[in-house]
Protein backbone atom coordinates (compact mmCIF):
# COMPACT_ATOMS: atom_id res chain seq x y z
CA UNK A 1 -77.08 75.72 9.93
CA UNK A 2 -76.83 72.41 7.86
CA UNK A 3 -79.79 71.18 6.07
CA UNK A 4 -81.11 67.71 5.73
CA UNK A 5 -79.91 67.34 2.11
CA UNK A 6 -76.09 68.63 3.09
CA UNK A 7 -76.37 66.58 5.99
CA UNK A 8 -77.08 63.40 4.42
CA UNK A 9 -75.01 64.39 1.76
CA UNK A 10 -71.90 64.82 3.65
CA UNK A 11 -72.78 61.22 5.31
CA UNK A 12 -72.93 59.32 1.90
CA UNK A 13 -69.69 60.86 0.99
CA UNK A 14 -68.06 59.98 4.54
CA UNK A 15 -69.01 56.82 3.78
CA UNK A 16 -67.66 56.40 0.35
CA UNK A 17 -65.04 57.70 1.52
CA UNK A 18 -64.62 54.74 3.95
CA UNK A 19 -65.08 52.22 1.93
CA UNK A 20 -62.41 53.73 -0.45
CA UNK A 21 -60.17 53.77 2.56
CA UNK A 22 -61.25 50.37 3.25
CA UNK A 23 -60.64 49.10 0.14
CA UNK A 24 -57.36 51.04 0.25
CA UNK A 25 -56.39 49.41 3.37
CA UNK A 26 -57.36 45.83 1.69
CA UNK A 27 -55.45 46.52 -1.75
CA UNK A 28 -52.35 47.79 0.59
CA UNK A 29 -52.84 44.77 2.93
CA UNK A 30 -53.21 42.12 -0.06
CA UNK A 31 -50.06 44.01 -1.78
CA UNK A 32 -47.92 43.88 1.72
CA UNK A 33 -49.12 40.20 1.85
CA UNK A 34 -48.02 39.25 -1.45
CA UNK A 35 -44.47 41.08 -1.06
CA UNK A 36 -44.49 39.15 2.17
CA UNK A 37 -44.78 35.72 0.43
CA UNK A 38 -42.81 36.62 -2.22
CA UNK A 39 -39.77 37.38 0.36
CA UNK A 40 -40.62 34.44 1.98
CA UNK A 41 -40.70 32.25 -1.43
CA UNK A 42 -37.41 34.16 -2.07
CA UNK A 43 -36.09 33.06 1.75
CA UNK A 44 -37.54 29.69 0.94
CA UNK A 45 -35.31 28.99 -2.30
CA UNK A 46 -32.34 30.55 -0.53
CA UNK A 47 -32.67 28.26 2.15
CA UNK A 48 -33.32 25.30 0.24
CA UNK A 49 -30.24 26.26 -2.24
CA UNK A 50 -28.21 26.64 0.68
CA UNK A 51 -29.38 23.20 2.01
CA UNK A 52 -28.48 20.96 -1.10
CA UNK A 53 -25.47 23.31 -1.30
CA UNK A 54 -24.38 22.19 2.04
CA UNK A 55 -25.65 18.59 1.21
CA UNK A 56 -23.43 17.90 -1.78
CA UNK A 57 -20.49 19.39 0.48
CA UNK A 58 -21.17 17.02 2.91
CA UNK A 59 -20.99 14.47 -0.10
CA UNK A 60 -18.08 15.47 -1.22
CA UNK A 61 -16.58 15.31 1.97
CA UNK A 62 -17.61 12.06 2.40
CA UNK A 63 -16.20 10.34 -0.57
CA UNK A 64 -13.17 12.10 -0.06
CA UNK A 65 -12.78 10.64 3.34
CA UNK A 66 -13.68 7.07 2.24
CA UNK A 67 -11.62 7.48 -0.03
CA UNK A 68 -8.60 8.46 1.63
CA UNK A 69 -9.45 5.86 4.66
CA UNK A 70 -9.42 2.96 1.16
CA UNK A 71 -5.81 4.33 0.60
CA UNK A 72 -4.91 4.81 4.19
CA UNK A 73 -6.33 0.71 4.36
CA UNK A 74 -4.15 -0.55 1.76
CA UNK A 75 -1.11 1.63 2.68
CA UNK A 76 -1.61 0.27 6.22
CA UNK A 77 -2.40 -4.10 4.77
CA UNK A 78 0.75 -3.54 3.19
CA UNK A 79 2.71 -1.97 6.13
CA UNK A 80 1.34 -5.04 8.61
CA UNK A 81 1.99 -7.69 5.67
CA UNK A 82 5.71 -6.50 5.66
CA UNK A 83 5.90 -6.28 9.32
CA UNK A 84 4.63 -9.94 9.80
CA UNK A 85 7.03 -11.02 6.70
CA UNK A 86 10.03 -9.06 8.89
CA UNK A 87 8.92 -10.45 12.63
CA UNK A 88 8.70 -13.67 10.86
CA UNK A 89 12.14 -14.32 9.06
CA UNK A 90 13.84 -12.96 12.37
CA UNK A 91 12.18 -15.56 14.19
CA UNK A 92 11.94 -17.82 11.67
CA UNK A 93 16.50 -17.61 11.87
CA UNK A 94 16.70 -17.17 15.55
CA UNK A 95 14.89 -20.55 16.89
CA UNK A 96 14.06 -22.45 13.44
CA UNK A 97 11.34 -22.49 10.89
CA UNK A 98 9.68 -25.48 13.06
CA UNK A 99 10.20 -24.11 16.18
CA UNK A 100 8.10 -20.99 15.41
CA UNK A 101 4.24 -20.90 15.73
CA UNK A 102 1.79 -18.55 14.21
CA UNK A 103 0.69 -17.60 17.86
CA UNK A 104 4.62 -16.57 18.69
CA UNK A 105 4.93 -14.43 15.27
CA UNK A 106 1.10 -12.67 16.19
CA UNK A 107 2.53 -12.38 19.94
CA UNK A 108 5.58 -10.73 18.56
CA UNK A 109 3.95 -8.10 16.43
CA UNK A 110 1.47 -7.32 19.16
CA UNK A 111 -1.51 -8.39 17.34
CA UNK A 112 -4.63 -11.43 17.63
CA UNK A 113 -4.13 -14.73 15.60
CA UNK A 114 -7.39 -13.46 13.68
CA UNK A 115 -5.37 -10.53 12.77
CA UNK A 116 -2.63 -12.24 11.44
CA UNK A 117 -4.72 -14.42 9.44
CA UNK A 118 -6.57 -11.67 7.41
CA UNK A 119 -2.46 -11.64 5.49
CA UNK A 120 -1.18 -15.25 6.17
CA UNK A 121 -2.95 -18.54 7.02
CA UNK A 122 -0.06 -20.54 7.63
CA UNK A 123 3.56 -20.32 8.28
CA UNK A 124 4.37 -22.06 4.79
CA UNK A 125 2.61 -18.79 3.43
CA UNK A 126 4.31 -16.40 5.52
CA UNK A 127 7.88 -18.52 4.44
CA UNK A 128 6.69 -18.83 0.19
CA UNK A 129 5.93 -15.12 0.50
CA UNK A 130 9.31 -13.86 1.11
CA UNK A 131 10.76 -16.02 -2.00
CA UNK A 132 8.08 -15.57 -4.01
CA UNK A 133 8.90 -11.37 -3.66
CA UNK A 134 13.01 -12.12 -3.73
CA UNK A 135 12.29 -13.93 -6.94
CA UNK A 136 10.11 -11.49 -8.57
CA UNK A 137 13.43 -9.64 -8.19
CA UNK A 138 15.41 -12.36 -9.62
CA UNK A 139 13.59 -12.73 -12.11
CA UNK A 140 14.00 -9.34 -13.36
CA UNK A 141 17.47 -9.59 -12.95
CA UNK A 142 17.49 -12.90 -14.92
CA UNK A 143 15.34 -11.62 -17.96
CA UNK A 144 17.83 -8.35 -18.03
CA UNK A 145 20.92 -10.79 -18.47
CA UNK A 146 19.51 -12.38 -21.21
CA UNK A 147 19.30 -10.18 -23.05
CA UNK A 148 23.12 -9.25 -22.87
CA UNK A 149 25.85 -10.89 -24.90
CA UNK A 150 27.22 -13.50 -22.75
CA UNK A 151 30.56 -12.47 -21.91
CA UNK A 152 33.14 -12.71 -19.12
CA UNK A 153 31.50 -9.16 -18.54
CA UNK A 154 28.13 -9.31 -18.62
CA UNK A 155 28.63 -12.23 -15.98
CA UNK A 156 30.49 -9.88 -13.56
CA UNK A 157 28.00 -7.43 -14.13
CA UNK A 158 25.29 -10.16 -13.25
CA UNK A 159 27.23 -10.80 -9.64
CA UNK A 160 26.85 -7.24 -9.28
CA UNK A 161 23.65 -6.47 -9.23
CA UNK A 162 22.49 -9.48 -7.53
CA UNK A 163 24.92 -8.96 -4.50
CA UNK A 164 22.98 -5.17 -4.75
CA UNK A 165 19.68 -6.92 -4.93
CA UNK A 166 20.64 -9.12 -2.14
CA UNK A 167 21.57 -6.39 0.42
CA UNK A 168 19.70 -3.29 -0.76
CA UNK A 169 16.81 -5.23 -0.88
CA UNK A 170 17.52 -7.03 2.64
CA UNK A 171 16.81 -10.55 0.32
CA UNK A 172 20.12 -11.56 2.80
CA UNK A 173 18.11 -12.16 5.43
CA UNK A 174 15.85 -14.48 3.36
CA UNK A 175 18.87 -16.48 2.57
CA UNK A 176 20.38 -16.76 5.95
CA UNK A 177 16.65 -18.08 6.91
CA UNK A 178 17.02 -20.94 4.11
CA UNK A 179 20.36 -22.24 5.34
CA UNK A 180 18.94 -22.42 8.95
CA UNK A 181 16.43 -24.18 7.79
CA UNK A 182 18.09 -26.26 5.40
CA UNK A 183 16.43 -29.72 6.41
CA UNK A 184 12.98 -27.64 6.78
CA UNK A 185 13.37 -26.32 3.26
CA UNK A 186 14.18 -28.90 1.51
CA UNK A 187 10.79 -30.10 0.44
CA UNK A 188 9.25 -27.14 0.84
CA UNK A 189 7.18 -25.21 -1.67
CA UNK A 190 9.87 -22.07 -0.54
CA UNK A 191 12.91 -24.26 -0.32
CA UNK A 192 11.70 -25.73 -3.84
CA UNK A 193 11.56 -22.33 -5.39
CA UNK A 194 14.45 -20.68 -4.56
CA UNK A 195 16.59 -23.88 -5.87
CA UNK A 196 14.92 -23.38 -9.37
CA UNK A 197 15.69 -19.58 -8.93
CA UNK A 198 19.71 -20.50 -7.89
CA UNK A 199 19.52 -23.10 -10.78
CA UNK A 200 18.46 -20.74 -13.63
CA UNK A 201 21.32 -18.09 -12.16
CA UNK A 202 23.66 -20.63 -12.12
CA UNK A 203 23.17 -21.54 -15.89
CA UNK A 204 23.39 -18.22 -16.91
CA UNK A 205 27.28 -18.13 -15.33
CA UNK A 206 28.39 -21.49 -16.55
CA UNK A 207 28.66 -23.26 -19.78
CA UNK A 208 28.98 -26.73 -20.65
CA UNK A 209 31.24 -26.82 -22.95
CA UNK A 210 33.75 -25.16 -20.52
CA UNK A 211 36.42 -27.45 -18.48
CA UNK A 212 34.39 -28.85 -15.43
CA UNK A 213 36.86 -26.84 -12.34
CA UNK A 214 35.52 -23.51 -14.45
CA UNK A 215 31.97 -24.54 -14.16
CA UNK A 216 31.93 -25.54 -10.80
CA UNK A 217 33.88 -21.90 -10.08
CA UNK A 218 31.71 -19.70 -11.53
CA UNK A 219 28.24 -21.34 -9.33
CA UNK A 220 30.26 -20.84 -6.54
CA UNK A 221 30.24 -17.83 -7.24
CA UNK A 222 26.44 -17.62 -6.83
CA UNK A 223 27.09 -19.52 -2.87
CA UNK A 224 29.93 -16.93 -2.16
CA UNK A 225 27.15 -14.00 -2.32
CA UNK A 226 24.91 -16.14 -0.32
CA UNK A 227 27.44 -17.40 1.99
CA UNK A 228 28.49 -13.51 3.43
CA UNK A 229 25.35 -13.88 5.57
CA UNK A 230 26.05 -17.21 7.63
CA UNK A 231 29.76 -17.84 6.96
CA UNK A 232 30.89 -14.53 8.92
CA UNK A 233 29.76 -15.36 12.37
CA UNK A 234 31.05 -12.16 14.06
CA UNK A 235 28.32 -9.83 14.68
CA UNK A 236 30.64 -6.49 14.37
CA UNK A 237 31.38 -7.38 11.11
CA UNK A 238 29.00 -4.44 9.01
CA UNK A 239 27.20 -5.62 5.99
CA UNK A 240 28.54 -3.32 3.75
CA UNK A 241 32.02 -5.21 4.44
CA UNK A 242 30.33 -8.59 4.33
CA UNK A 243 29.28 -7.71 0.56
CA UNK A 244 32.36 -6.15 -0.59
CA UNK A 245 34.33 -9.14 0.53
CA UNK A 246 31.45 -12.42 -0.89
CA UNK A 247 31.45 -9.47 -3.74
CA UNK A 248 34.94 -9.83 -4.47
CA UNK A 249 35.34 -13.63 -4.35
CA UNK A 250 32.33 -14.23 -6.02
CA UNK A 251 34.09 -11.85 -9.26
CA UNK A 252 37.34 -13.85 -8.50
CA UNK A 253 35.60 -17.07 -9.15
CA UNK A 254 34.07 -15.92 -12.55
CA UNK A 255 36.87 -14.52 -13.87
């Protein structure tokens, strides 16, 4: 049999022994907490890394689009701008500069009168556009001749590249516009324009000093170019032909 003193002796040590597994069971429980919240801290960061990861993405994503829709904007301004410029000159040449209105040339291009007016607010812009752009062009060509020697060839060469300019760069159309519109023109900031443009070509071909017939030749020459696009009514008549043959006289009269 168990005494007292073994009895109570065995209970004291049951009982340390409980609060040691108690305490146990705390330090384990405080230890499995903190590993807990240190996973979760750990989840936390990842999460919130992941978050401002995806967030700058997003960023990025965005300017790129903006930026690309800017470009797409501009690419599409100047695609309508040249459309109106193009609807316009055709009907500008089919039923007169006068004739046309702003609300025909919007109706045409299948767009509101607001629309139109974002690129042009009048017709005389629409019209001073299209020299103002042929005589950037011009005036290229103008600076480039002199700086040449001014010689029978150098003249020829001239007529050359501004019957190229004139049909590569559809500028024909422009001037088969201006002799519709002759009386239109003629006071006209466009009409106005072009003349000074024609006037500084003409002086580069001609010389004072030479007999008078010569002089009046060689601006001819300039008209001949011009002339390919009005003068030869028939409509089967390609315009590669029509600037091989104003090409040709035009050289004939310079030469």
């Amino acid at each position: 049999m168990t005494g007292p003193d073994e009895t109570t002796t065995e209970g004291a040590q049951s009982l340390r022994d409980l609060r040691l597994a108690g305490r146990e069971a705390i330090r384990q429980a405080r230890e499995a907490g903190r590993e807990r919240a240190r996973h979760t801290r750990e989840e936390l960061r990842q999460v919130v890394q992941e978050v401002r990861d995806a967030e700058r993405e997003a960023a990025r994503v965005l300017r790129d689009a903006q930026r690309e829709a800017r470009d797409a904007g501009r690419i599409g301004e100047a695609d309508t701008r040249s459309r109106i410029q193009d609807i316009a000159l055709d009907l500008f040449t089919e039923q007169g500069y006068e004739a046309t209105s702003l609300r025909e040339i919007a109706e045409r291009l299948g767009v509101t009168k607001a629309a139109l007016y974002y690129h042009f607010r009048t017709k005389d812009d629409i019209i001073a556009s299209l020299v103002e752009d042929c005589g950037v062009k011009i005036e290229e060509l103008i600076a480039w001749a002199q700086e040449q020697p001014r010689t029978l060839e150098t003249r020829l060469e001239f007529l050359r590249r501004y019957s190229a300019l004139l049909f590569e760069g559809g500028h024909y159309r422009l001037m088969r516009c201006l002799e519709r519109n002759q009386p239109a023109m003629h006071q006209h900031k466009a009409g106005i324009m072009m003349r000074r443009h024609v006037l500084r070509m003409l002086d580069l071909l001609s010389n004072r000093e030479e007999p008078l017939a010569d002089q009046i030749r060689r601006s001819l020459a300039i008209f001949a170019l011009h002339s390919a696009t009005f003068t030869v009514r028939d409509p089967e008549v390609p315009d590669d032909e029509r600037r091989a043959a104003s090409l040709e006289v035009a050289l004939d009269l310079v030469r």
